[in-house]
Protein backbone atom coordinates (compact mmCIF):
# COMPACT_ATOMS: atom_id res chain seq x y z
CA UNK A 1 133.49 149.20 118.95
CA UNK A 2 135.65 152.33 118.26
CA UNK A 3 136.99 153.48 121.35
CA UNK A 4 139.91 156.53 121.63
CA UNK A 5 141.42 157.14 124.88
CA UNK A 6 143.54 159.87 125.87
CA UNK A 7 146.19 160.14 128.82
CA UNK A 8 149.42 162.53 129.69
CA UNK A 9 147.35 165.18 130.85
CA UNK A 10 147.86 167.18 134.10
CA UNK A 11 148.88 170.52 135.66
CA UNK A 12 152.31 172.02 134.45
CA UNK A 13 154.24 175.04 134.88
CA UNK A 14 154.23 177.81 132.10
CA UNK A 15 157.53 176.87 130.17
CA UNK A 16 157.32 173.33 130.72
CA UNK A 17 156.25 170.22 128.71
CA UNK A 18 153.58 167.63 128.43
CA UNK A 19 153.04 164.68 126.34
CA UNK A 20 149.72 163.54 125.29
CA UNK A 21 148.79 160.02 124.01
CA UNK A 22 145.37 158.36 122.14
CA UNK A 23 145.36 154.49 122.32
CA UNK A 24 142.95 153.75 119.34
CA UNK A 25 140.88 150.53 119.37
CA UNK A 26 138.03 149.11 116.86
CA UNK A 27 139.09 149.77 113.85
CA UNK A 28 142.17 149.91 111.31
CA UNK A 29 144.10 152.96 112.82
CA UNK A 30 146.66 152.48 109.63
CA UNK A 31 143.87 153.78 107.46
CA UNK A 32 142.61 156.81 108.88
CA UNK A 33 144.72 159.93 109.50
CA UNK A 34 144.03 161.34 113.09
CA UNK A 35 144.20 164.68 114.65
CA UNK A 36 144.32 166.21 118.36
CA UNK A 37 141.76 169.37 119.07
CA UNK A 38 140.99 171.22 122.17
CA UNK A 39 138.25 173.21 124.31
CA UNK A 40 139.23 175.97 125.86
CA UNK A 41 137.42 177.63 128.93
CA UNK A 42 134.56 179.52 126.98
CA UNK A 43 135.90 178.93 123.40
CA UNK A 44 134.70 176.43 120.53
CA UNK A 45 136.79 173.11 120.13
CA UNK A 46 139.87 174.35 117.63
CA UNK A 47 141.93 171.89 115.91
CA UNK A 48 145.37 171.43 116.95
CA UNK A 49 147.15 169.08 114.51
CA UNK A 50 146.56 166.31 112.13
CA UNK A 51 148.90 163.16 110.98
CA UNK A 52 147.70 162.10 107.63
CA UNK A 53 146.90 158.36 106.35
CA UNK A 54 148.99 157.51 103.50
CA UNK A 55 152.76 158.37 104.32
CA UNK A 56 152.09 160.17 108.11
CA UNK A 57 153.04 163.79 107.17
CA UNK A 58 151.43 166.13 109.45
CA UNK A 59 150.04 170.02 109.32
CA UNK A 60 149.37 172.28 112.15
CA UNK A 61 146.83 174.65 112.93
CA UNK A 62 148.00 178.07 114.74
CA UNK A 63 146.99 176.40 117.44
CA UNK A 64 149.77 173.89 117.47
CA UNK A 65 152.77 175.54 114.93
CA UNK A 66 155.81 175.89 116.56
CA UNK A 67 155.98 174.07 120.01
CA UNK A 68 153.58 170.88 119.52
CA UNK A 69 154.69 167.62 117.59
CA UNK A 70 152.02 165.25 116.35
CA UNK A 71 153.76 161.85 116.20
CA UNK A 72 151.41 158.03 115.39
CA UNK A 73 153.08 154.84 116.02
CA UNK A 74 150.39 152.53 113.95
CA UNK A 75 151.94 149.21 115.68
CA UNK A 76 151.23 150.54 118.95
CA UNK A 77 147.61 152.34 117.24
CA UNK A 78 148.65 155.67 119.11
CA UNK A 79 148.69 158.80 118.11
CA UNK A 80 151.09 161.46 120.13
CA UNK A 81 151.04 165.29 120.76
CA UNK A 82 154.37 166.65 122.70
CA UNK A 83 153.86 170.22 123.95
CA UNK A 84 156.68 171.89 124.66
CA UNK A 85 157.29 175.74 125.85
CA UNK A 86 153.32 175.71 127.48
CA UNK A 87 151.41 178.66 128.00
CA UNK A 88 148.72 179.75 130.17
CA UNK A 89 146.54 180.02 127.25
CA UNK A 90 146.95 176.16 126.22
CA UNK A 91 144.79 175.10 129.23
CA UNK A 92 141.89 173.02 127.79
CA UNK A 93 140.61 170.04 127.17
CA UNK A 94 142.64 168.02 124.38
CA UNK A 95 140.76 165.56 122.35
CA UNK A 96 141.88 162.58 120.29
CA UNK A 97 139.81 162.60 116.82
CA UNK A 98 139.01 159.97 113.93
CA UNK A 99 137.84 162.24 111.10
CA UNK A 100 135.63 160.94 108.24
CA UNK A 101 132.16 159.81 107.82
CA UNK A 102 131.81 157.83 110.88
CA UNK A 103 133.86 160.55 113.43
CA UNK A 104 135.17 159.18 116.13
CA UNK A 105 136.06 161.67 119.16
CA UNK A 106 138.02 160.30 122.71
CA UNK A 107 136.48 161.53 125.97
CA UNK A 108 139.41 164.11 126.34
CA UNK A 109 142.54 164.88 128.85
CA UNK A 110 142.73 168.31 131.21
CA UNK A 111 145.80 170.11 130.64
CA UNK A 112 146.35 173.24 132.83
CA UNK A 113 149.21 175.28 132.53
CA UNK A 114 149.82 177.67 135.58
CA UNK A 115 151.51 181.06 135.20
């Protein structure tokens, strides 16, 4: 069974940091590349960042240039996303995604960042 499960969220200061983990399960995490999205109040779920398959090199969205840092660690079958310098507007939900022909989406992690 393909299970994703997301931790590290929480309530944080504008300015500060938070770091966000998936703990993949089920299936050969070396083989897929994997990505973080999130929901925010009201909007459509946005992707966020992706690390890719074959060598790990990861791309950003708008959404995440600049201040987030996908990392995977495919002993440990973890993806990472640090978020550094929050914002108000980075409260939402952050999801942990599989992408591919069988998707594969984690139940998500509340972050809230206060002004």
């Amino acid at each position: 069974q393909v299970q994703l499960v997301e931790s590290g969220g929480g309530l944080v200061q504008a300015g500060g940091s938070l770091k966000l983990s998936c703990v993949t399960s089920g299936f050969e995490f070396r083989d897929y590349g994997m990505s973080w999205w999130r929901q925010r109040p009201g909007k459509d779920r946005e992707h966020v960042a992706t690390s890719t398959r074959s060598n790990g090199h990861t791309y950003y969205t708008r959404a995440g240039q600049g201040r987030f840092t996908i990392s995977r660690d495919n002993a440990q079958n973890a993806i990472y996303l640090d978020m550094n310098r929050l914002k108000p507007e980075d409260t939402a939900v952050y999801f942990c995604h599989r992408p591919g022909p069988e998707p594969a989406w984690g139940q998500g992690t509340q972050v809230t960042v206060s002004s």
